[in-house]
PDB file of N, CA and C in Angstrom:
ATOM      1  N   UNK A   1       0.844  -1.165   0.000  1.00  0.00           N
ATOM      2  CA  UNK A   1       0.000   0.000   0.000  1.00  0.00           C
ATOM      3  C   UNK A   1       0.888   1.225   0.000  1.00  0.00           C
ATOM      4  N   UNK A   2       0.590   2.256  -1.235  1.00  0.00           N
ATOM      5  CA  UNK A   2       1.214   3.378  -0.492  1.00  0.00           C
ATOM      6  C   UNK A   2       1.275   4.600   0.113  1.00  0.00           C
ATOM      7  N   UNK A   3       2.121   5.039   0.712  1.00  0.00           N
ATOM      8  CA  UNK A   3       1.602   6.132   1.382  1.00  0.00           C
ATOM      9  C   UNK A   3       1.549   7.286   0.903  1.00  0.00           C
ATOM     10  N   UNK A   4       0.534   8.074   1.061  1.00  0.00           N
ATOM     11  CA  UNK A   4       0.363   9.680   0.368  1.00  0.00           C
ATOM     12  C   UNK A   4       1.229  10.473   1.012  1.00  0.00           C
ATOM     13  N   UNK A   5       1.774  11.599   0.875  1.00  0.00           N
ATOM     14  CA  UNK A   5       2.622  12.014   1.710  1.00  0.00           C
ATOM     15  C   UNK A   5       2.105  13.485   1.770  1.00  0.00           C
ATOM     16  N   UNK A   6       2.102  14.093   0.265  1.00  0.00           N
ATOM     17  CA  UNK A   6       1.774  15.464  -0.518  1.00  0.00           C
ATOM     18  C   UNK A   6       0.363  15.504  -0.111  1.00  0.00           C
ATOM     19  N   UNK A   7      -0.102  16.612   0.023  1.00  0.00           N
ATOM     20  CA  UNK A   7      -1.508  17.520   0.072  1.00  0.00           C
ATOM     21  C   UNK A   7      -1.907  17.417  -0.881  1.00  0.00           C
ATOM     22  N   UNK A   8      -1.431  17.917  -2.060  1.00  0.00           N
ATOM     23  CA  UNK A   8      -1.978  17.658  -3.494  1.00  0.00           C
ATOM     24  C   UNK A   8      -1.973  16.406  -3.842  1.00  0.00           C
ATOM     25  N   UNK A   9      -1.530  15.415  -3.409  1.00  0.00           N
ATOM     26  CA  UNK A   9      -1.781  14.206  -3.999  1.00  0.00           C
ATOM     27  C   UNK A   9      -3.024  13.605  -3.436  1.00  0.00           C
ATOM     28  N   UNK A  10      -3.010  14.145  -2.256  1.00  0.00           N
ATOM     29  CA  UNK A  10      -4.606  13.758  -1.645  1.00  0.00           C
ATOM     30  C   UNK A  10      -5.875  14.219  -2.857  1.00  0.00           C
ATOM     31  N   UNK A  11      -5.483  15.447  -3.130  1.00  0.00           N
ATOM     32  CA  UNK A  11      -6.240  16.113  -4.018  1.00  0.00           C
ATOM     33  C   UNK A  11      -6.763  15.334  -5.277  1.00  0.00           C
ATOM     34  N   UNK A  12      -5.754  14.481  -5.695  1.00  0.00           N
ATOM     35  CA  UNK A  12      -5.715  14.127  -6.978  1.00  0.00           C
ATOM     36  C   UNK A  12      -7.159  12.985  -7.069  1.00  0.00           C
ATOM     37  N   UNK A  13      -7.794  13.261  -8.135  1.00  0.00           N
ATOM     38  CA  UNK A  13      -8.161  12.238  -8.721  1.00  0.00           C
ATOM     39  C   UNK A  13      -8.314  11.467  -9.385  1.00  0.00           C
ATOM     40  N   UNK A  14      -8.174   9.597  -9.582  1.00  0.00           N
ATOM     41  CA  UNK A  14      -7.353   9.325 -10.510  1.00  0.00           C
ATOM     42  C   UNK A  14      -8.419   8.061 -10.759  1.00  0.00           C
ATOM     43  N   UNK A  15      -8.773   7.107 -11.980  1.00  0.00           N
ATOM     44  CA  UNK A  15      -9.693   6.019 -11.717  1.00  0.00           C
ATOM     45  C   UNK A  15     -10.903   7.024 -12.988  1.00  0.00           C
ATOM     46  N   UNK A  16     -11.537   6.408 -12.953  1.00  0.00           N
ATOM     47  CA  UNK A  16     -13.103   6.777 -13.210  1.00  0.00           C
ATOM     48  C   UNK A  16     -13.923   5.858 -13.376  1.00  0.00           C
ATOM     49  N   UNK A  17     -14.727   5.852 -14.490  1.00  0.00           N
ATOM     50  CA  UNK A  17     -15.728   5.118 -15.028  1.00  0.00           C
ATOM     51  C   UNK A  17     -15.252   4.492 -16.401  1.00  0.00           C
ATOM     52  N   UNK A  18     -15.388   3.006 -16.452  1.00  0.00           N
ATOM     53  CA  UNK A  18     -14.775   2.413 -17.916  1.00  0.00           C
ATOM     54  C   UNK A  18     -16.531   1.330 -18.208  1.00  0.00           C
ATOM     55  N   UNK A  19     -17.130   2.285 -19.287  1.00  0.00           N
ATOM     56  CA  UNK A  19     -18.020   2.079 -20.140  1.00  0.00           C
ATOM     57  C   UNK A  19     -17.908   1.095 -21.225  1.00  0.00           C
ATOM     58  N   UNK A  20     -18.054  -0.092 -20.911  1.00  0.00           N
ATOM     59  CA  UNK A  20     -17.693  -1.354 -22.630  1.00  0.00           C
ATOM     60  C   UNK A  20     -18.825  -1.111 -22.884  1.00  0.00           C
ATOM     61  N   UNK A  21     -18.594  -1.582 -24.346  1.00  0.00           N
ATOM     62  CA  UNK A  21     -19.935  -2.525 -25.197  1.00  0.00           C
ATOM     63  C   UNK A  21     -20.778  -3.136 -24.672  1.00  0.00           C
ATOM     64  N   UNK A  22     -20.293  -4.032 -23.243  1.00  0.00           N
ATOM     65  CA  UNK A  22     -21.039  -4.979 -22.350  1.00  0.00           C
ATOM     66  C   UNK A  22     -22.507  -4.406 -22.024  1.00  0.00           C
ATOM     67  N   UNK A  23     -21.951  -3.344 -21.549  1.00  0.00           N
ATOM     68  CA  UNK A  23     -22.504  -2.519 -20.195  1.00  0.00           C
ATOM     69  C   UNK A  23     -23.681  -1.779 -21.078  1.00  0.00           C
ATOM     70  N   UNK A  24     -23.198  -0.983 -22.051  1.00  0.00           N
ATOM     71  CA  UNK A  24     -24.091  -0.547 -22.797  1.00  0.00           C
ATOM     72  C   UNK A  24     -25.070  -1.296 -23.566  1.00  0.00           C
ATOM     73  N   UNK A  25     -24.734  -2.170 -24.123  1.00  0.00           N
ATOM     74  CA  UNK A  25     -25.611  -3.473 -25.052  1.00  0.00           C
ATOM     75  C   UNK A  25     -26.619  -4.000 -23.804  1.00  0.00           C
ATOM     76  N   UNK A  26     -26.212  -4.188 -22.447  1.00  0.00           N
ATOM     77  CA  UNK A  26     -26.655  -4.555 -21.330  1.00  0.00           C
ATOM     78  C   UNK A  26     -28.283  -3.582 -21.251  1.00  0.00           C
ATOM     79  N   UNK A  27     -27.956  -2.148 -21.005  1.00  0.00           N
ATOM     80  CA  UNK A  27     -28.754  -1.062 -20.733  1.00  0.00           C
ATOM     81  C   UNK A  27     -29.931  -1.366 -21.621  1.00  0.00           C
ATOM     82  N   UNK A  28     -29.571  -1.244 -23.534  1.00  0.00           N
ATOM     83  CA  UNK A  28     -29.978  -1.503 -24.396  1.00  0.00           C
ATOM     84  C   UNK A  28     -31.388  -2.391 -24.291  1.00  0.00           C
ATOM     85  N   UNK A  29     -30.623  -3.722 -24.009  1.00  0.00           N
ATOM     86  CA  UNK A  29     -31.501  -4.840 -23.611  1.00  0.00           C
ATOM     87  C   UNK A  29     -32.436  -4.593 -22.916  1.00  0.00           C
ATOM     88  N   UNK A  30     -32.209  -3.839 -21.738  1.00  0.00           N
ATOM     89  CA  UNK A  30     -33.347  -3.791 -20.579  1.00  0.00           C
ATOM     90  C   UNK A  30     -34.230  -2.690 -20.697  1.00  0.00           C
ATOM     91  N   UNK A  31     -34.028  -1.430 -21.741  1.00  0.00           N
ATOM     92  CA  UNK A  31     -34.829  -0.714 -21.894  1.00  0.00           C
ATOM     93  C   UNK A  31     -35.948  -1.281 -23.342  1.00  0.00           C
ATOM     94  N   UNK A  32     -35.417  -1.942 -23.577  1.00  0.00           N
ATOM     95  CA  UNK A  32     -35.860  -2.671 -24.886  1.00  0.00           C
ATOM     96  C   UNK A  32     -37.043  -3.647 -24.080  1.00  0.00           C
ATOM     97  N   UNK A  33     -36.912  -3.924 -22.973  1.00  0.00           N
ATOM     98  CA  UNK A  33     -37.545  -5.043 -22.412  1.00  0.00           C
ATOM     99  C   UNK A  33     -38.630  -4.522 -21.844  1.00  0.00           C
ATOM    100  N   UNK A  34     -38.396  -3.308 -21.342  1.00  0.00           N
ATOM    101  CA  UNK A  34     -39.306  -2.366 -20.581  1.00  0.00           C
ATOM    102  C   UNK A  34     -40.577  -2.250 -21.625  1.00  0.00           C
ATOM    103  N   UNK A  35     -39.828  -1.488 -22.892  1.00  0.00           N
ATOM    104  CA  UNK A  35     -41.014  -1.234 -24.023  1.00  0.00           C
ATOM    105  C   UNK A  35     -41.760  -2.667 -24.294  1.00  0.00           C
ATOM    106  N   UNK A  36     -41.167  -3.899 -24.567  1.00  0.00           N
ATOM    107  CA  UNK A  36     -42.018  -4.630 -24.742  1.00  0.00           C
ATOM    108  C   UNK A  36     -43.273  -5.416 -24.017  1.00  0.00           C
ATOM    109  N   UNK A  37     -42.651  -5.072 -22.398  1.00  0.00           N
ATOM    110  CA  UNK A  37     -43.537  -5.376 -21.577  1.00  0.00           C
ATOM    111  C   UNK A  37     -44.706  -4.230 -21.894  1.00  0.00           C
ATOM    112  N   UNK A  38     -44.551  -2.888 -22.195  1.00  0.00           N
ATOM    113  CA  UNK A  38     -45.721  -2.118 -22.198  1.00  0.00           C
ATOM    114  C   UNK A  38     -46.633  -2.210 -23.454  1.00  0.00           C
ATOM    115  N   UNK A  39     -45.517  -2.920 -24.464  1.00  0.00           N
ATOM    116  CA  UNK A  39     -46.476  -2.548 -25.471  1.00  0.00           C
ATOM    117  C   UNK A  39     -47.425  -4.140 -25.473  1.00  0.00           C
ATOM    118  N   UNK A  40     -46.961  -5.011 -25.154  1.00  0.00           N
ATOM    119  CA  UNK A  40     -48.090  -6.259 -24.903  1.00  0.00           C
ATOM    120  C   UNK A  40     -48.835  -5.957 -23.664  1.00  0.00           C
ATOM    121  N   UNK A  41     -48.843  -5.143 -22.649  1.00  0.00           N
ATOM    122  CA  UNK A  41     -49.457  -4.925 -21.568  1.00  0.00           C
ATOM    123  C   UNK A  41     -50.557  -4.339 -22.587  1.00  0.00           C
ATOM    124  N   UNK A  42     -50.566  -2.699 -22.866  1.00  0.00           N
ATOM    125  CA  UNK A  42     -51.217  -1.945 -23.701  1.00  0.00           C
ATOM    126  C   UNK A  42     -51.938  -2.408 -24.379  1.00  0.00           C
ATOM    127  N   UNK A  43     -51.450  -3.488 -25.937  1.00  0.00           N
ATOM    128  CA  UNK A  43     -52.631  -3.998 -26.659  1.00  0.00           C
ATOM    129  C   UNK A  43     -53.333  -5.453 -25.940  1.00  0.00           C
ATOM    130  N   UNK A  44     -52.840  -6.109 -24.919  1.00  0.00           N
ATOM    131  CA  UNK A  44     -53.889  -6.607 -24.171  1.00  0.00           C
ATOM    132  C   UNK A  44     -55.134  -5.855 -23.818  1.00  0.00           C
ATOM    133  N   UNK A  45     -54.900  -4.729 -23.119  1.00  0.00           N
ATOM    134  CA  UNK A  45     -55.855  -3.730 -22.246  1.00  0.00           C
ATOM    135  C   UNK A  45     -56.808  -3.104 -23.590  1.00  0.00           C
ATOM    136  N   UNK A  46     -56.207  -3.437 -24.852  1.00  0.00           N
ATOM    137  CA  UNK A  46     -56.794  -3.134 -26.045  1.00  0.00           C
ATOM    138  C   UNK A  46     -57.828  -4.036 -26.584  1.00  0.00           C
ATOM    139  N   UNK A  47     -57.506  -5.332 -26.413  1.00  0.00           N
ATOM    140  CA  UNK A  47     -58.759  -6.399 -26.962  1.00  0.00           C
ATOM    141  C   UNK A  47     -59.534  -6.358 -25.880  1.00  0.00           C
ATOM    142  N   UNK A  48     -58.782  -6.344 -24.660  1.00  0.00           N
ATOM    143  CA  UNK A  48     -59.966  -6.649 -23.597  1.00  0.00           C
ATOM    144  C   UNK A  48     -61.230  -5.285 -23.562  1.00  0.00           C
ATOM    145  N   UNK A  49     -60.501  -4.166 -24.034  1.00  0.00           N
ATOM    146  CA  UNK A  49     -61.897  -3.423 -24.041  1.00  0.00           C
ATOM    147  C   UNK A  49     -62.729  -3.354 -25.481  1.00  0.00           C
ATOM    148  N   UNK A  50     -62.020  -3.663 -26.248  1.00  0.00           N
ATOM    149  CA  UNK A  50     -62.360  -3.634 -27.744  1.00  0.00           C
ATOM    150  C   UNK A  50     -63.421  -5.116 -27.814  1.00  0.00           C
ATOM    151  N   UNK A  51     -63.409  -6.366 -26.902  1.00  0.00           N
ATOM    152  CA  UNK A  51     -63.892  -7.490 -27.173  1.00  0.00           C
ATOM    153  C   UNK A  51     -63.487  -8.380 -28.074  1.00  0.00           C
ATOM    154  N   UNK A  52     -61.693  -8.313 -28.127  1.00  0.00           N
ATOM    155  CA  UNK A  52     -61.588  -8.737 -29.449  1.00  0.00           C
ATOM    156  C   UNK A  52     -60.470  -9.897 -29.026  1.00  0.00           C
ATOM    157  N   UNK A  53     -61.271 -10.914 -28.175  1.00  0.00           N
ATOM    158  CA  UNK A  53     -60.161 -11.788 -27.723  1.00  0.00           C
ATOM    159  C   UNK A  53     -60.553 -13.589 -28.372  1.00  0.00           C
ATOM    160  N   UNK A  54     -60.098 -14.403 -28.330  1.00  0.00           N
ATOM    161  CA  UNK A  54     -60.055 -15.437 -28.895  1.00  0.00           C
ATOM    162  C   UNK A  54     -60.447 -16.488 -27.694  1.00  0.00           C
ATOM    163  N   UNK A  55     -61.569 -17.143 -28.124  1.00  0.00           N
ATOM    164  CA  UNK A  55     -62.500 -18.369 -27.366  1.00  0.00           C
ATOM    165  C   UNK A  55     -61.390 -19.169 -26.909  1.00  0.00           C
ATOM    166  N   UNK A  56     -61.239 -19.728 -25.870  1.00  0.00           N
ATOM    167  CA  UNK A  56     -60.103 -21.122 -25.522  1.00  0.00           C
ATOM    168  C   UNK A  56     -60.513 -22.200 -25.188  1.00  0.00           C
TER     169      UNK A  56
END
């Protein structure tokens, strides 16, 4: 481990955020998933008031 010694090095900031393909393709997916849950939620709530559903 090492030791800081300098004031300004305390200061420093060093590191950040490392954004892949993963992470993003990841996001992608799940907002993609969101819409599809609404849009089969939606045209369900659509036959069921429309009467336009299929005998089983």
């Amino acid at each position: 481990m090492k030791i800081i010694t300098k004031q300004n090095d305390l200061l420093e900031i060093s590191g950040g955020i490392n954004v892949s393909g993963s992470v993003i393709n990841a996001f992608a997916k799940g907002i993609e998933s969101i819409l599809n849950v609404g849009r089969s939620l939606g045209t369900a709530i659509r036959r069921l008031y429309s009467g336009n559903l299929c005998k089983i």
